[in-house]
PDB file of N, CA and C in Angstrom:
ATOM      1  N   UNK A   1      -6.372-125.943  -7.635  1.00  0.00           N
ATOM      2  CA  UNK A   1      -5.873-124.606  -7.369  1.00  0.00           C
ATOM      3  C   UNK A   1      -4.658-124.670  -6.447  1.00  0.00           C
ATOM      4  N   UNK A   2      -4.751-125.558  -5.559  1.00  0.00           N
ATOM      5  CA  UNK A   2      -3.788-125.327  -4.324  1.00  0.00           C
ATOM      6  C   UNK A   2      -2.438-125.905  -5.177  1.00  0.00           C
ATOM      7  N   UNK A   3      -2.642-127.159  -5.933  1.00  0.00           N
ATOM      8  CA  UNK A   3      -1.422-128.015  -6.462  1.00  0.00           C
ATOM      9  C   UNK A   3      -1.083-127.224  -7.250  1.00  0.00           C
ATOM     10  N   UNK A   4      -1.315-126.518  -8.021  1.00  0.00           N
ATOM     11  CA  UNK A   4      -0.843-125.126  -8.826  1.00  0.00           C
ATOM     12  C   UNK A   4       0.106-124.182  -8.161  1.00  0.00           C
ATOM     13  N   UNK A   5      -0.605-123.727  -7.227  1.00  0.00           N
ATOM     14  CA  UNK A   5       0.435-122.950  -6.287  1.00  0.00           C
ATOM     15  C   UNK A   5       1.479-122.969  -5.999  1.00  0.00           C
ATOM     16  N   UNK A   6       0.945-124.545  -5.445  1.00  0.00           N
ATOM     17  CA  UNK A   6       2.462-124.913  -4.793  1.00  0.00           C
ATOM     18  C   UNK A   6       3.424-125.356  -6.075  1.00  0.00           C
ATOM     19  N   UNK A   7       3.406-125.817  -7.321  1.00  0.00           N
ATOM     20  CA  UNK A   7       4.000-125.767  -7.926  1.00  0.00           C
ATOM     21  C   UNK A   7       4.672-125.110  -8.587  1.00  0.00           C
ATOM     22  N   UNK A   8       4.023-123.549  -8.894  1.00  0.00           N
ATOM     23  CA  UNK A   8       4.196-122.502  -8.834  1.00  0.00           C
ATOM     24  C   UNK A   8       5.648-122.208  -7.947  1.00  0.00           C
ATOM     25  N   UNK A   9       5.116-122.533  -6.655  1.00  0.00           N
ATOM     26  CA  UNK A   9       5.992-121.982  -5.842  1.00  0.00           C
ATOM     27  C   UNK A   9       7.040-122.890  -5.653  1.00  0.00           C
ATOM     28  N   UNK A  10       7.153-124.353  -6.040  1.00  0.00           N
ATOM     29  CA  UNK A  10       8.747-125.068  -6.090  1.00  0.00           C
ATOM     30  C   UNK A  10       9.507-124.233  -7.308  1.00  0.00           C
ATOM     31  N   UNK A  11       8.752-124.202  -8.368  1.00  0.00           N
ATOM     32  CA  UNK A  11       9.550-123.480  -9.378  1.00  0.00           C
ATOM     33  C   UNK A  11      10.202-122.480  -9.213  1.00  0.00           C
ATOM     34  N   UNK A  12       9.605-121.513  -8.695  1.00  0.00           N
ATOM     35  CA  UNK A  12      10.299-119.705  -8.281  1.00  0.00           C
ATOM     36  C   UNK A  12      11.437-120.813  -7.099  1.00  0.00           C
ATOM     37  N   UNK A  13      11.249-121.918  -6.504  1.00  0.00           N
ATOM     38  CA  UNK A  13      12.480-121.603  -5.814  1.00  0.00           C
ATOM     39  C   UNK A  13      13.764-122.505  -6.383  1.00  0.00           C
ATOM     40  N   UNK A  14      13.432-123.403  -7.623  1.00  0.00           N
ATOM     41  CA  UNK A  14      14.465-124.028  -7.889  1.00  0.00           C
ATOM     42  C   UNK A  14      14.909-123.147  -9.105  1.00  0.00           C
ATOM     43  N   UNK A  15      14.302-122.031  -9.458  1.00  0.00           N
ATOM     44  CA  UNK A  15      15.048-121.345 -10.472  1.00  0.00           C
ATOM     45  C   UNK A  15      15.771-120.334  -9.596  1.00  0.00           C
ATOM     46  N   UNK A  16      15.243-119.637  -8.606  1.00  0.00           N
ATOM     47  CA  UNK A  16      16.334-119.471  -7.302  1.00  0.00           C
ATOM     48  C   UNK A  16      17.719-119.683  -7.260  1.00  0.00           C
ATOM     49  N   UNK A  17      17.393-121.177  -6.913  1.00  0.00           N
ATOM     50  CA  UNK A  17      18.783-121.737  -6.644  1.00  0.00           C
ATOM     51  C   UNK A  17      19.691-121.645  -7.605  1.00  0.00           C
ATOM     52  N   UNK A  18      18.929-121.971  -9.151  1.00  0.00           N
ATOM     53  CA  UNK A  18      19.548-122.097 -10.369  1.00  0.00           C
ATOM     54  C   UNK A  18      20.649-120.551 -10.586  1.00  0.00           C
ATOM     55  N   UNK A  19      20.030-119.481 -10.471  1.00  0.00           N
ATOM     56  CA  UNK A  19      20.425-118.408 -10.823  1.00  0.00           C
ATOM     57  C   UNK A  19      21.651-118.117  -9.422  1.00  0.00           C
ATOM     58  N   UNK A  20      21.637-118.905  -8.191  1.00  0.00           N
ATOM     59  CA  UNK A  20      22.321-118.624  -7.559  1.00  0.00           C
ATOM     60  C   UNK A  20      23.657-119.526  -7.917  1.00  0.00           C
ATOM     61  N   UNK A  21      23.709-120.151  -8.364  1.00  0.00           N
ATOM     62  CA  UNK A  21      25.037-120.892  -9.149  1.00  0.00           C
ATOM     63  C   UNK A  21      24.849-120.620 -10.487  1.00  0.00           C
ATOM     64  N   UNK A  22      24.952-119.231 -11.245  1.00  0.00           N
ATOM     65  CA  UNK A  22      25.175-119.264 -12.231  1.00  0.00           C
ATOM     66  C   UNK A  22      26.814-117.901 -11.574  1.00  0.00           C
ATOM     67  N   UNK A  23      27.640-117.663 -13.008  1.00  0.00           N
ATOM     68  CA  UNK A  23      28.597-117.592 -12.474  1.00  0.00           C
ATOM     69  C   UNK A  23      28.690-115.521 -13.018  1.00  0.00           C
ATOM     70  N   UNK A  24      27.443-115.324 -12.044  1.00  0.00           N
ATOM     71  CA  UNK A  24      27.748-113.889 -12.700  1.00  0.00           C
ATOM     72  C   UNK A  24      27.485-112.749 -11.083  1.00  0.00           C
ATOM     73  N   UNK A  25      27.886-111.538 -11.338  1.00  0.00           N
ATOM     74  CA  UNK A  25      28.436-110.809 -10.534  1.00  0.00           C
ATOM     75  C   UNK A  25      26.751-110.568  -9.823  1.00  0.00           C
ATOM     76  N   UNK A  26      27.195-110.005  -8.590  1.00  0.00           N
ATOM     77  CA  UNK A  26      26.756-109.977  -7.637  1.00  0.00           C
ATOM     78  C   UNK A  26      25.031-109.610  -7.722  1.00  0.00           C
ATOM     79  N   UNK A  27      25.737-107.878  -8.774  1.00  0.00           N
ATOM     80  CA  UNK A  27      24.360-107.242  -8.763  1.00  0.00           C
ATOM     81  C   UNK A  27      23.394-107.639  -9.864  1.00  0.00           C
ATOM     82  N   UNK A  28      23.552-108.032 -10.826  1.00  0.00           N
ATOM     83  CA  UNK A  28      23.187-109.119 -11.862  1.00  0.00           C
ATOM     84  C   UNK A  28      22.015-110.130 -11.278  1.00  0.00           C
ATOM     85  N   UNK A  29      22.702-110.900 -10.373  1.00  0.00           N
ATOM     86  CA  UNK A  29      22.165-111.702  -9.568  1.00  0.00           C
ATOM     87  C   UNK A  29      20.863-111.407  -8.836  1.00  0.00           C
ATOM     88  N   UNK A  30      21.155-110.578  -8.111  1.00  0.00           N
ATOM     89  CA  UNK A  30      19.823-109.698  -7.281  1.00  0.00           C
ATOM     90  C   UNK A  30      18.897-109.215  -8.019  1.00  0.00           C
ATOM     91  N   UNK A  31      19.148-108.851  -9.613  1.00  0.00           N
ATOM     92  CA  UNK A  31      18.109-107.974 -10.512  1.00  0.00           C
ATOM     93  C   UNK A  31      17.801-109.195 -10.879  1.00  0.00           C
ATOM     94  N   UNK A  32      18.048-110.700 -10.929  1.00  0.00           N
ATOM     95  CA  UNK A  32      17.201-111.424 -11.946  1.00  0.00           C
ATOM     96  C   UNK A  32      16.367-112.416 -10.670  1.00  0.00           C
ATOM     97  N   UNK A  33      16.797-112.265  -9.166  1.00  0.00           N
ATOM     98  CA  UNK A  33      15.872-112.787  -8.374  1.00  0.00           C
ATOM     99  C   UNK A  33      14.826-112.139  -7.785  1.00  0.00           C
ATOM    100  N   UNK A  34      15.345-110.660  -7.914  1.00  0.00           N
ATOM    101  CA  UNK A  34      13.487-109.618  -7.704  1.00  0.00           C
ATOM    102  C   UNK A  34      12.802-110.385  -8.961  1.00  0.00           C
ATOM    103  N   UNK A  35      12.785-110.206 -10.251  1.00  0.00           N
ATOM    104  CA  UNK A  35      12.435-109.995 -11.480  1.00  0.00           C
ATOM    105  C   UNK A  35      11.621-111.744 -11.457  1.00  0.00           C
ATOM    106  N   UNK A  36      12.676-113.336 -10.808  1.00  0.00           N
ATOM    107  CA  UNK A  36      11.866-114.133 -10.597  1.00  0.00           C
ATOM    108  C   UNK A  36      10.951-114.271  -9.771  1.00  0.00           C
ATOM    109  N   UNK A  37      11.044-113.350  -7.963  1.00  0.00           N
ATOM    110  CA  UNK A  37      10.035-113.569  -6.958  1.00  0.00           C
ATOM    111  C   UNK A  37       9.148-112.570  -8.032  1.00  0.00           C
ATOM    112  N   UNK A  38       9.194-111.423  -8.187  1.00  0.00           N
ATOM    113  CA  UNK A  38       8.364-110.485  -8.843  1.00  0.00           C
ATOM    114  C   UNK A  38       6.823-111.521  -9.800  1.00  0.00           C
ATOM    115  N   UNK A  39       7.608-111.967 -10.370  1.00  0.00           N
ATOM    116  CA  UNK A  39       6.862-113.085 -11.456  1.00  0.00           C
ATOM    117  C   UNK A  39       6.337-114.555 -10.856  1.00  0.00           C
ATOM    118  N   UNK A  40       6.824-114.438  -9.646  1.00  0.00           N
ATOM    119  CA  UNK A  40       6.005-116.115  -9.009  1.00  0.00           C
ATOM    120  C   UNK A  40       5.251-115.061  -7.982  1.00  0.00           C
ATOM    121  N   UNK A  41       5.430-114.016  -7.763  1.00  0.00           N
ATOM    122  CA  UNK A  41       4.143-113.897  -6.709  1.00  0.00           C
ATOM    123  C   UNK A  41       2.688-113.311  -7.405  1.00  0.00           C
ATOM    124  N   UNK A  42       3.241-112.314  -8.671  1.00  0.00           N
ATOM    125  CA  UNK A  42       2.243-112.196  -9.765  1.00  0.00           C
ATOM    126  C   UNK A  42       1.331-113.837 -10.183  1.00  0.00           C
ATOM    127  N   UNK A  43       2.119-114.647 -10.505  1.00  0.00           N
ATOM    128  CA  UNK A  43       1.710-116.094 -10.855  1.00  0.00           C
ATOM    129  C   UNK A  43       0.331-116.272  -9.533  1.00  0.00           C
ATOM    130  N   UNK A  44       1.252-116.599  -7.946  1.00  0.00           N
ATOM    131  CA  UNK A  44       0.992-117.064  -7.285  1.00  0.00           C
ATOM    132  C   UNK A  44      -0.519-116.237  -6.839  1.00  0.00           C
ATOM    133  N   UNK A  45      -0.748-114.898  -7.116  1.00  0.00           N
ATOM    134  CA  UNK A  45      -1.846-113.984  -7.486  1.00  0.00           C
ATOM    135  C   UNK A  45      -2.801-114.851  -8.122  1.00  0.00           C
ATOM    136  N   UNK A  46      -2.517-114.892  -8.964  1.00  0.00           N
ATOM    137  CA  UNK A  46      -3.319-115.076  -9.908  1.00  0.00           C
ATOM    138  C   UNK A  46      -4.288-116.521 -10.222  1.00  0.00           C
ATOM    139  N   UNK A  47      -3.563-117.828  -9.450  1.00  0.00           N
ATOM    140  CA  UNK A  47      -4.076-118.470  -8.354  1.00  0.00           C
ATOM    141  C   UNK A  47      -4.869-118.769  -7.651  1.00  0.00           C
ATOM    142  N   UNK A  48      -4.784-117.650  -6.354  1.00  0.00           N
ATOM    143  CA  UNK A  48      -5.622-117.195  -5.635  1.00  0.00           C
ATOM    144  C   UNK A  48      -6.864-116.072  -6.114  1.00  0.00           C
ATOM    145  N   UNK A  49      -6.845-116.069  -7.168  1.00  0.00           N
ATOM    146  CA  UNK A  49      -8.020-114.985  -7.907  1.00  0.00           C
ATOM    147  C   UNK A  49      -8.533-113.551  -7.451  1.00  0.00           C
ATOM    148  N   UNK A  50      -7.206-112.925  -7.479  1.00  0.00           N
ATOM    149  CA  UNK A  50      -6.513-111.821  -6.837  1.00  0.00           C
ATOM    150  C   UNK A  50      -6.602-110.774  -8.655  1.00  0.00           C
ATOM    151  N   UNK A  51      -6.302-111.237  -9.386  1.00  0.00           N
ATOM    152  CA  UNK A  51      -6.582-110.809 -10.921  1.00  0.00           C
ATOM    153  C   UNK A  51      -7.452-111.869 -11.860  1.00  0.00           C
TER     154      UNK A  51
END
């Protein structure tokens, strides 16, 4: 469970980074890193047996 998590949680942050060097405008940017934390903390939920 825990190694899940945390894997979980390297992913949400190297797709992070990914989307932060991609070459698009500002607000773009911000709607697709709610939309990834949004989806790793749902994940990271789910985990912890929260759903």
């Amino acid at each position: 469970m825990l190694i899940g998590a945390l894997i979980t949680f390297l992913v949400v942050i190297l797709i992070l980074y990914l989307i932060n060097l991609l070459p698009i405008d500002g607000r773009a940017k911000q709607i697709a890193r709610v939309v990834v934390i949004i989806l790793g903390v749902i994940s990271l939920l789910k985990y912890i047996a929260v759903f």
